[in-house]
PDB file of N, CA and C in Angstrom:
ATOM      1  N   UNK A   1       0.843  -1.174   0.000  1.00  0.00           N
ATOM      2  CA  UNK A   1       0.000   0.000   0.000  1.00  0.00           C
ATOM      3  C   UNK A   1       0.890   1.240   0.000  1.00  0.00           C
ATOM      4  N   UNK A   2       0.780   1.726  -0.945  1.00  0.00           N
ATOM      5  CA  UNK A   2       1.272   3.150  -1.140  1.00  0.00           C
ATOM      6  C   UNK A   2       0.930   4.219   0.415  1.00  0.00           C
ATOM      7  N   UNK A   3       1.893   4.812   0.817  1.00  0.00           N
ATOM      8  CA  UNK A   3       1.746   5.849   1.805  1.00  0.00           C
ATOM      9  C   UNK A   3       1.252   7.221   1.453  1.00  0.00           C
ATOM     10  N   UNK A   4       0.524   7.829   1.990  1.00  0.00           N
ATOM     11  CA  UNK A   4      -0.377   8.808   1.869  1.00  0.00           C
ATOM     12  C   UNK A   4       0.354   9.835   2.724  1.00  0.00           C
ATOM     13  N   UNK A   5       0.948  11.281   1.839  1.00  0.00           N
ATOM     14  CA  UNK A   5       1.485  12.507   2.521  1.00  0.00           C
ATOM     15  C   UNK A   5       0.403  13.429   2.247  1.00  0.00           C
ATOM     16  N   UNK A   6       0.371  13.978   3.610  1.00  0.00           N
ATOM     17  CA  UNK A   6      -0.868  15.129   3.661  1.00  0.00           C
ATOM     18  C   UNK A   6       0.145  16.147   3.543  1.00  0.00           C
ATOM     19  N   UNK A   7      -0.338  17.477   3.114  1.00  0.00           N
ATOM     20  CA  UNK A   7      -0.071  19.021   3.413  1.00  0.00           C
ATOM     21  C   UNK A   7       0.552  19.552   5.166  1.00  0.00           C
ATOM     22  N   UNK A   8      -0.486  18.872   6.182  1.00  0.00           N
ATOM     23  CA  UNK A   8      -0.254  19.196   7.328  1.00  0.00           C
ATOM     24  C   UNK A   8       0.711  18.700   8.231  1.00  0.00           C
ATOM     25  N   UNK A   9       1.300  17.949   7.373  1.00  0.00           N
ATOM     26  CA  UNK A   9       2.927  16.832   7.722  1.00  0.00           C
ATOM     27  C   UNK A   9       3.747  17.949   7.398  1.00  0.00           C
ATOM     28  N   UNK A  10       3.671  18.695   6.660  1.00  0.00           N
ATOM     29  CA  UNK A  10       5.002  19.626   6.046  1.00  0.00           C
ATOM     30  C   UNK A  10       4.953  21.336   6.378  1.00  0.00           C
ATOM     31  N   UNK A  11       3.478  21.966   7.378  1.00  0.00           N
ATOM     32  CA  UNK A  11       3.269  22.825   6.878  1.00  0.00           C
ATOM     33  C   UNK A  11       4.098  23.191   8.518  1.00  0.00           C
ATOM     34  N   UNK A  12       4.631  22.730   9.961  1.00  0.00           N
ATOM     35  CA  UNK A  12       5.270  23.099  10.283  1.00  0.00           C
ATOM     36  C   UNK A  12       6.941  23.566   9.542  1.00  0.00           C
ATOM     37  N   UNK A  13       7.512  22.476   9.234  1.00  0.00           N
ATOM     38  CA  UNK A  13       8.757  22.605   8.386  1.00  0.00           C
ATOM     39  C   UNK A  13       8.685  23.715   7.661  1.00  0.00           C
ATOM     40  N   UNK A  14       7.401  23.874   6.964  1.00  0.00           N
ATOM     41  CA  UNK A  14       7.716  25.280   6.376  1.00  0.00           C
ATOM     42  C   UNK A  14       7.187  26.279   6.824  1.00  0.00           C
ATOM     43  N   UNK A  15       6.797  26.424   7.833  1.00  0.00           N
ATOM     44  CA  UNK A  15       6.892  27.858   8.602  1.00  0.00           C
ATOM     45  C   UNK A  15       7.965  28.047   9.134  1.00  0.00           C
ATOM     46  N   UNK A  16       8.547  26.840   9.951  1.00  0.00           N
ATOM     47  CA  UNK A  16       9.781  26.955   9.822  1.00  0.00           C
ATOM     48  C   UNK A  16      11.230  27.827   9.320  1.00  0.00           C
ATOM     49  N   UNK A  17      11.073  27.430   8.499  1.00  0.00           N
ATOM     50  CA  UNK A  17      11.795  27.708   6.974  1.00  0.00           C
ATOM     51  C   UNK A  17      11.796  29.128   6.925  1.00  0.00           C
ATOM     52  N   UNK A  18      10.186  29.374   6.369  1.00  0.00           N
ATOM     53  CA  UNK A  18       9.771  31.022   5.849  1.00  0.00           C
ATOM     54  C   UNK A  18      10.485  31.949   6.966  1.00  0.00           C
ATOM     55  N   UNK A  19      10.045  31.257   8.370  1.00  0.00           N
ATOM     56  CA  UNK A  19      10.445  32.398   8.875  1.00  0.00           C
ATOM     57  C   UNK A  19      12.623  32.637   9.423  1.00  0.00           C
ATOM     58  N   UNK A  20      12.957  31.696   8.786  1.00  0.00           N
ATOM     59  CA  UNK A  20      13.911  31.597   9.013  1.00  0.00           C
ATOM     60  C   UNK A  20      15.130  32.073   8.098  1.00  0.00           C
ATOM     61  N   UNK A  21      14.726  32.036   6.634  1.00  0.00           N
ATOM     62  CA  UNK A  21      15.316  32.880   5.195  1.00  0.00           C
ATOM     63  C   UNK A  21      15.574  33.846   5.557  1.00  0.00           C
ATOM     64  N   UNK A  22      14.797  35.241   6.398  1.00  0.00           N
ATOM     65  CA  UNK A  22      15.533  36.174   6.026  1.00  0.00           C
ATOM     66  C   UNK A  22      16.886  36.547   6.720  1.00  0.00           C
ATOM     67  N   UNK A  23      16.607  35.866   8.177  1.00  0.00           N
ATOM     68  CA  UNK A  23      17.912  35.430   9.064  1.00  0.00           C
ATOM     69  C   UNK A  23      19.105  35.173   8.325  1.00  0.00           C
ATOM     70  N   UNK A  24      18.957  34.007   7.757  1.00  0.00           N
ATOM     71  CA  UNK A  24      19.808  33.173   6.889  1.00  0.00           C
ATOM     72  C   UNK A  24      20.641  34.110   5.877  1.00  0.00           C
ATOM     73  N   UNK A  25      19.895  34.555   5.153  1.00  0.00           N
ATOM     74  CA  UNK A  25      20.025  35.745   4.103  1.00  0.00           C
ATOM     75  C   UNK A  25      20.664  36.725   4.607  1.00  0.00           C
ATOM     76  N   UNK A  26      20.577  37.370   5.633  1.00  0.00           N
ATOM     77  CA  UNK A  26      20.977  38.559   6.168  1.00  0.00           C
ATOM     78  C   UNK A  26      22.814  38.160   6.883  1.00  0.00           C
ATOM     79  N   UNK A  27      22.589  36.452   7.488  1.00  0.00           N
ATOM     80  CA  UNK A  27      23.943  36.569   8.239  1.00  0.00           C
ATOM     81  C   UNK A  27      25.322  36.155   6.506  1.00  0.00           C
ATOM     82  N   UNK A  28      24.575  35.588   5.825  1.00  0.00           N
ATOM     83  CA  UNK A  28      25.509  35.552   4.268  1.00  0.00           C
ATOM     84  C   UNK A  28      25.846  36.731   4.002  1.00  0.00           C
ATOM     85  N   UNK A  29      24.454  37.848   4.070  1.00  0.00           N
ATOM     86  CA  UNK A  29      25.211  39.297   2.975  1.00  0.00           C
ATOM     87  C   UNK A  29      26.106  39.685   4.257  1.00  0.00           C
ATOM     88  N   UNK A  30      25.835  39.817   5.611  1.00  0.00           N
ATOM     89  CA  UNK A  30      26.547  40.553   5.971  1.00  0.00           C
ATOM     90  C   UNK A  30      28.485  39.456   6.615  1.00  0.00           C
ATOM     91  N   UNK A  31      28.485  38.583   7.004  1.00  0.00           N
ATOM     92  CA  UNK A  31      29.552  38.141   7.162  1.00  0.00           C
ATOM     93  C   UNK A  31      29.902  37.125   6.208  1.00  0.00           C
ATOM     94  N   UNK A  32      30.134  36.840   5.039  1.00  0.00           N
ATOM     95  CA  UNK A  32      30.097  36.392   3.697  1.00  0.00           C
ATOM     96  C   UNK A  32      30.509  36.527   2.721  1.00  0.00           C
ATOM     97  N   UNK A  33      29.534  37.986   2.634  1.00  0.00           N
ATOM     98  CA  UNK A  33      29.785  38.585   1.662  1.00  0.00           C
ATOM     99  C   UNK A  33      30.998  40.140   2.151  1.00  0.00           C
ATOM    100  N   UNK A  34      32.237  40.520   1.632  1.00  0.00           N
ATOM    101  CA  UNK A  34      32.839  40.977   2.288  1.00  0.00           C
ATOM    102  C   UNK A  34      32.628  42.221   1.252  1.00  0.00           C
ATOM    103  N   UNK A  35      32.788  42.177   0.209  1.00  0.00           N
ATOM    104  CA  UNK A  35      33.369  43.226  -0.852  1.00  0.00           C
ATOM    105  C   UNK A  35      31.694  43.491  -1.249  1.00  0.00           C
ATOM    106  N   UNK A  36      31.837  45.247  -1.249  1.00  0.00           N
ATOM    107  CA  UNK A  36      30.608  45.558  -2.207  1.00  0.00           C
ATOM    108  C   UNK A  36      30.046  44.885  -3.950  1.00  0.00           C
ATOM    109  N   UNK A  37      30.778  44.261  -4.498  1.00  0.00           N
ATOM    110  CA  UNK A  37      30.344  43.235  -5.812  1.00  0.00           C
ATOM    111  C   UNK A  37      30.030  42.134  -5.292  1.00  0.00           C
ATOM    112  N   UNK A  38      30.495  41.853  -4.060  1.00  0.00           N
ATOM    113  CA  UNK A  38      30.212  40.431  -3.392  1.00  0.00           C
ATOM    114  C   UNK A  38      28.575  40.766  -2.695  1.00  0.00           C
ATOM    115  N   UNK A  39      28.084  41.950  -2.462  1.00  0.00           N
ATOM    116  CA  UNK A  39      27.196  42.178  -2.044  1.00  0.00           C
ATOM    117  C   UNK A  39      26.440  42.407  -2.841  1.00  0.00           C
ATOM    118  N   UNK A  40      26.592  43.167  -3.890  1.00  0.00           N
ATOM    119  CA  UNK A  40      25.779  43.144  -5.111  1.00  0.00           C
ATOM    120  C   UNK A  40      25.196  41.743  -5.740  1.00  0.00           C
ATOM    121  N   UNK A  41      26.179  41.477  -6.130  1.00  0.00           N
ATOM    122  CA  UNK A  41      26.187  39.810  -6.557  1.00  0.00           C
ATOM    123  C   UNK A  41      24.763  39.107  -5.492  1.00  0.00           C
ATOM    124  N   UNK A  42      25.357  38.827  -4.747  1.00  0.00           N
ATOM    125  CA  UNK A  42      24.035  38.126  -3.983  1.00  0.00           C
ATOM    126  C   UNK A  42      22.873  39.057  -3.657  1.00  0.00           C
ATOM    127  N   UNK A  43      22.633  40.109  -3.789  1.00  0.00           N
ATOM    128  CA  UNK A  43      21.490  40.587  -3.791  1.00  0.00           C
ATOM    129  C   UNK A  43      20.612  40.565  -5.093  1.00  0.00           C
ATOM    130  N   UNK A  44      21.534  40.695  -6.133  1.00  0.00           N
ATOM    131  CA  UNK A  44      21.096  40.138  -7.382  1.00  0.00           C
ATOM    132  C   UNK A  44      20.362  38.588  -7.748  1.00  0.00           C
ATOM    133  N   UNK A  45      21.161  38.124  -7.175  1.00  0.00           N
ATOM    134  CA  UNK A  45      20.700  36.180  -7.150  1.00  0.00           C
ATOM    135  C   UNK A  45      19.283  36.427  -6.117  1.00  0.00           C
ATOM    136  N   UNK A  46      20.059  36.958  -4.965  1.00  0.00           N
ATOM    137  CA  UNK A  46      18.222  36.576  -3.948  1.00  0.00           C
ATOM    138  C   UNK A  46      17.256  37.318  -5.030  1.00  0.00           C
ATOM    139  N   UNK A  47      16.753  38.709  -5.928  1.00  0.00           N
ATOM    140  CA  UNK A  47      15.933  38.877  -6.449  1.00  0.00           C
ATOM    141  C   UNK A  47      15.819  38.461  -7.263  1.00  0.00           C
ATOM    142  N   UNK A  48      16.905  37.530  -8.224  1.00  0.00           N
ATOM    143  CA  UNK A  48      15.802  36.662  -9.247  1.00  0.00           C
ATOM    144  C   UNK A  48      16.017  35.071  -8.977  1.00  0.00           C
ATOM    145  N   UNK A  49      15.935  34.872  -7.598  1.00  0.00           N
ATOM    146  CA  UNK A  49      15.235  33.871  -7.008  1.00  0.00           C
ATOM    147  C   UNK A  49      14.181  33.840  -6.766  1.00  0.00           C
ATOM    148  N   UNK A  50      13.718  34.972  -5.189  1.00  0.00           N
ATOM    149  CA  UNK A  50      12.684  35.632  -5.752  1.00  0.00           C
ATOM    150  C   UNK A  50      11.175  35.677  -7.086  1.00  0.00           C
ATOM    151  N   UNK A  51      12.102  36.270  -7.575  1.00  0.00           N
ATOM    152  CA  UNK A  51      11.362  36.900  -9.128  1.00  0.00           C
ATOM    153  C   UNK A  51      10.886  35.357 -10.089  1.00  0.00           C
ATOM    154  N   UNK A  52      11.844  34.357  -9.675  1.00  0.00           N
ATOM    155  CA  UNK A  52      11.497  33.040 -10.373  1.00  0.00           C
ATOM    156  C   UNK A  52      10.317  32.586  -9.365  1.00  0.00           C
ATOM    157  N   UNK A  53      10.609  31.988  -8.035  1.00  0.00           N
ATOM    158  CA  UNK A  53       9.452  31.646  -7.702  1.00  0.00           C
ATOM    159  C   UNK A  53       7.910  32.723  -7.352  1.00  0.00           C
ATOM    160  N   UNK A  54       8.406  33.716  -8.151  1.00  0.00           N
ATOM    161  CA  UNK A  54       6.922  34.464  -8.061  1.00  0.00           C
ATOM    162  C   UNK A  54       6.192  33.818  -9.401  1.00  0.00           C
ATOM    163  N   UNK A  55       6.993  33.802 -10.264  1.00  0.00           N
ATOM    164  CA  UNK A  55       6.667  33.506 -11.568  1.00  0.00           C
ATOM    165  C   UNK A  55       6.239  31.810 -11.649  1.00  0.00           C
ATOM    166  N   UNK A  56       7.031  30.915 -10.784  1.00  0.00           N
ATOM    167  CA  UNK A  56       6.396  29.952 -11.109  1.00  0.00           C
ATOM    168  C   UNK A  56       5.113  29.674 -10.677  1.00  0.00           C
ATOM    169  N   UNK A  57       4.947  30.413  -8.956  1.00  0.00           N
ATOM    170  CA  UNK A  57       3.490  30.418  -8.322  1.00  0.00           C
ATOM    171  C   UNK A  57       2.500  30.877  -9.324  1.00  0.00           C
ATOM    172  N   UNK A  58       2.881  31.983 -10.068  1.00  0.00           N
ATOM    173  CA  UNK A  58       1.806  32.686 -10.848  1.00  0.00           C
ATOM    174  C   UNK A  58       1.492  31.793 -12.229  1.00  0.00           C
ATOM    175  N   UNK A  59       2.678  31.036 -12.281  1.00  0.00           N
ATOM    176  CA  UNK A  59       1.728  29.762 -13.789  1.00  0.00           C
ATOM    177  C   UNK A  59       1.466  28.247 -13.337  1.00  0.00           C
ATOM    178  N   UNK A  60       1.133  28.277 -12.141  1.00  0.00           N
ATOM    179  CA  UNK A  60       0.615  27.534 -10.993  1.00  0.00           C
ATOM    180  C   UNK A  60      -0.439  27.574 -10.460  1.00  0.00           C
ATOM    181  N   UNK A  61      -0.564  28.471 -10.295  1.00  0.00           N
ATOM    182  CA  UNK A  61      -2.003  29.273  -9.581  1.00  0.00           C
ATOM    183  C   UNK A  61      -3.195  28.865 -10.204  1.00  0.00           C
ATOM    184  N   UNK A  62      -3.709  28.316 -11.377  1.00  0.00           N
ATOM    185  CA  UNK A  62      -4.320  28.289 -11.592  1.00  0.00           C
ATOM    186  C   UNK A  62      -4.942  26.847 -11.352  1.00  0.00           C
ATOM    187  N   UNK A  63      -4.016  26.027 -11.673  1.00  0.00           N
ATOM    188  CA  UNK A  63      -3.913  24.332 -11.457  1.00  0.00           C
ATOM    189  C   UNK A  63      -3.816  24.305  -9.654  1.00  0.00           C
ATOM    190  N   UNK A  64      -3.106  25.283  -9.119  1.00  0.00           N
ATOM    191  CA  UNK A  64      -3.128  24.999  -7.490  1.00  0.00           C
ATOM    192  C   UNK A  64      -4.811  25.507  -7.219  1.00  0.00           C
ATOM    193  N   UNK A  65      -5.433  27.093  -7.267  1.00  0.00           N
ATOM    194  CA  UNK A  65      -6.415  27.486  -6.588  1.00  0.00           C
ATOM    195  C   UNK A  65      -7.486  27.115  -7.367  1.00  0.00           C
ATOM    196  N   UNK A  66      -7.578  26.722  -8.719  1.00  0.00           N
ATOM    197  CA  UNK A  66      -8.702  26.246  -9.923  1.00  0.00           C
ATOM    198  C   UNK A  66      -9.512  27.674 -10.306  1.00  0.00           C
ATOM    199  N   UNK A  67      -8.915  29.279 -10.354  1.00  0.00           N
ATOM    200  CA  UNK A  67      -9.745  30.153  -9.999  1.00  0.00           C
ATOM    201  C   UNK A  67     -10.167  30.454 -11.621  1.00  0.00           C
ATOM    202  N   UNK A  68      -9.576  29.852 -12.675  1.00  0.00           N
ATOM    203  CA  UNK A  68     -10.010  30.488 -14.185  1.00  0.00           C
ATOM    204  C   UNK A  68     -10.292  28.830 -14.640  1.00  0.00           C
ATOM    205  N   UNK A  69     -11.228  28.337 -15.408  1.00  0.00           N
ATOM    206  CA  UNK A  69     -11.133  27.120 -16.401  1.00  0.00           C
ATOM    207  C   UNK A  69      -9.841  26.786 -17.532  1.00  0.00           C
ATOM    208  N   UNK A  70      -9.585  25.915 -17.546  1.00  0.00           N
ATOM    209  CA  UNK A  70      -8.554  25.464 -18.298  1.00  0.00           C
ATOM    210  C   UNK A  70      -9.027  24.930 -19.527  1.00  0.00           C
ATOM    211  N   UNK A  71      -8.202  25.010 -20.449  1.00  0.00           N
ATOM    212  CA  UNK A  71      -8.815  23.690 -21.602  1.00  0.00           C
ATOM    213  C   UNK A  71      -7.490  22.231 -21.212  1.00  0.00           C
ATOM    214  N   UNK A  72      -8.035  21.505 -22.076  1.00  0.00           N
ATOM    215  CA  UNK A  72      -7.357  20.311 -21.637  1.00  0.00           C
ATOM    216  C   UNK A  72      -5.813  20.234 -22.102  1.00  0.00           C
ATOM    217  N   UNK A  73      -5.552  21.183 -23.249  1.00  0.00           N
ATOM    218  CA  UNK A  73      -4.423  21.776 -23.995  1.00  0.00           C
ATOM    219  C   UNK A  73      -3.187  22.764 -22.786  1.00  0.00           C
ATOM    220  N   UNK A  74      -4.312  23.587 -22.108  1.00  0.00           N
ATOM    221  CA  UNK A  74      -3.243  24.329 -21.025  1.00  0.00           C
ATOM    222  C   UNK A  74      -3.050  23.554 -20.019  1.00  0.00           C
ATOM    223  N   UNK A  75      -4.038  22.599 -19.759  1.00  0.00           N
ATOM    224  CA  UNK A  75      -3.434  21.268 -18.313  1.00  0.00           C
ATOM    225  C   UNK A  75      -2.432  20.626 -18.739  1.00  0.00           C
ATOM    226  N   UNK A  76      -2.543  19.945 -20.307  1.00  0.00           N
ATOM    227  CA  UNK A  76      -1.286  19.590 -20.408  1.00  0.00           C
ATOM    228  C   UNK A  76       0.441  20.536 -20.407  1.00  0.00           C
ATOM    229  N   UNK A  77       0.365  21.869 -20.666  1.00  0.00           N
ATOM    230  CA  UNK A  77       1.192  22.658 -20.599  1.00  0.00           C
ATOM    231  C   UNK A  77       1.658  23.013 -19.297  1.00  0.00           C
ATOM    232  N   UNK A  78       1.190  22.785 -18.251  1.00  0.00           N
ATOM    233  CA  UNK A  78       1.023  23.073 -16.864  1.00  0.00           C
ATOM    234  C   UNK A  78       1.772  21.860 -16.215  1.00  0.00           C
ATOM    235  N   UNK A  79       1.634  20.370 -17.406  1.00  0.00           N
ATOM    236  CA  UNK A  79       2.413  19.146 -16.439  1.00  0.00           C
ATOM    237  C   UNK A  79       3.694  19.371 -16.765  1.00  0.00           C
ATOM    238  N   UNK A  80       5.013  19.590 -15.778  1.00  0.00           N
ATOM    239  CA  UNK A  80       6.118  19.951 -15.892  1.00  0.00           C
ATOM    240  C   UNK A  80       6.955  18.608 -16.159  1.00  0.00           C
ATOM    241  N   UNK A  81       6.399  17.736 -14.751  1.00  0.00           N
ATOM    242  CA  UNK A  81       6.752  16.131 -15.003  1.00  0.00           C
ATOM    243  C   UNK A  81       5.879  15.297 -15.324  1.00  0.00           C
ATOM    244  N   UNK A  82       6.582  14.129 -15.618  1.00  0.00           N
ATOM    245  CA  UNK A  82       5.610  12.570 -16.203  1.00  0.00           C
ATOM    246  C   UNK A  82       4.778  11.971 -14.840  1.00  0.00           C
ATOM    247  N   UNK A  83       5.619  12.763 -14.192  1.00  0.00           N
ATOM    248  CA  UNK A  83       4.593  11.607 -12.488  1.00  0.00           C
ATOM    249  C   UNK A  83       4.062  12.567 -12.549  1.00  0.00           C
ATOM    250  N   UNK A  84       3.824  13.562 -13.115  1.00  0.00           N
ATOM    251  CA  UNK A  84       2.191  14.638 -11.883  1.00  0.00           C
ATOM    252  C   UNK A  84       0.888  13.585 -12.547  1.00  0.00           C
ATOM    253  N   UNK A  85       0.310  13.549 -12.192  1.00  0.00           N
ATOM    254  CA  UNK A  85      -1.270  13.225 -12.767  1.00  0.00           C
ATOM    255  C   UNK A  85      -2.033  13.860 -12.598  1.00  0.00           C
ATOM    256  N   UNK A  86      -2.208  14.827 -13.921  1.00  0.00           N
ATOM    257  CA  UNK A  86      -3.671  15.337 -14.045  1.00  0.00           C
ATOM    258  C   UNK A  86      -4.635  14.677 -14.718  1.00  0.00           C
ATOM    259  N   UNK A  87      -5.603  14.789 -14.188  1.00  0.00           N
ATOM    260  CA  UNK A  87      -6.768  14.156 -14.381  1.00  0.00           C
ATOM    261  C   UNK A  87      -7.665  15.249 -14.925  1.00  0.00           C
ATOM    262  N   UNK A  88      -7.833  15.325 -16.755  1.00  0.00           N
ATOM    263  CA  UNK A  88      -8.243  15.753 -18.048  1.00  0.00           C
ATOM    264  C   UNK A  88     -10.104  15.050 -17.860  1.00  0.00           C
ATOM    265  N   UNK A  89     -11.014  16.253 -17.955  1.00  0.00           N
ATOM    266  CA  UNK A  89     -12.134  15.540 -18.019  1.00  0.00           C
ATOM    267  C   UNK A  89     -12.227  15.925 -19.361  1.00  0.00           C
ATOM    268  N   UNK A  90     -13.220  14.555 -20.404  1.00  0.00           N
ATOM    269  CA  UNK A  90     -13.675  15.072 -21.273  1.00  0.00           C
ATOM    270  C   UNK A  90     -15.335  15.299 -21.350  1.00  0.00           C
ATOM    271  N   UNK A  91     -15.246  16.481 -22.303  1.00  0.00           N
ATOM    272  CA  UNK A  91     -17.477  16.713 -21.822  1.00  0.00           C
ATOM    273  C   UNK A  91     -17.702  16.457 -23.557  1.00  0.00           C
TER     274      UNK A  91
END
């Protein structure tokens, strides 16, 4: 029998987490990073880290919250991997 992971198994770990990045982030730029390009540099990377996972939430969002209809053409564009399973109704 296959094991069953809920959401609420993981959602300590990632509060966790969230609230722990900017800590993290802050003790790199400041003892780390020594030289102003060295500071640049990683402030650059954290915003288009950032800027990527805004972007992936936002072509996500729709398959995560269901808030616009899809056709069966954009569900398939939406499967990134071979294991997701979406489940395509046809009418």
């Amino acid at each position: 029998m296959e094991k069953t992971l809920f959401l609420y198994h993981y959602l300590p770990a990632l509060t966790f987490q969230i609230l722990l990045l900017p800590v993290v982030l802050q003790h790199i730029s400041d003892h780390l990073c020594r030289s102003q390009l060295q500071r640049s540099v990683f402030s650059a990377l954290v915003v288009a880290w950032y800027s990527s996972a805004c972007h992936v939430s936002n072509t996500l969002r729709p398959l995560t919250y269901g808030d616009k209809s899809l056709s069966p053409h954009e569900l398939k564009a939406l499967r990134w991997k071979d294991s997701w399973d979406i489940l395509i109704r046809k009418h």
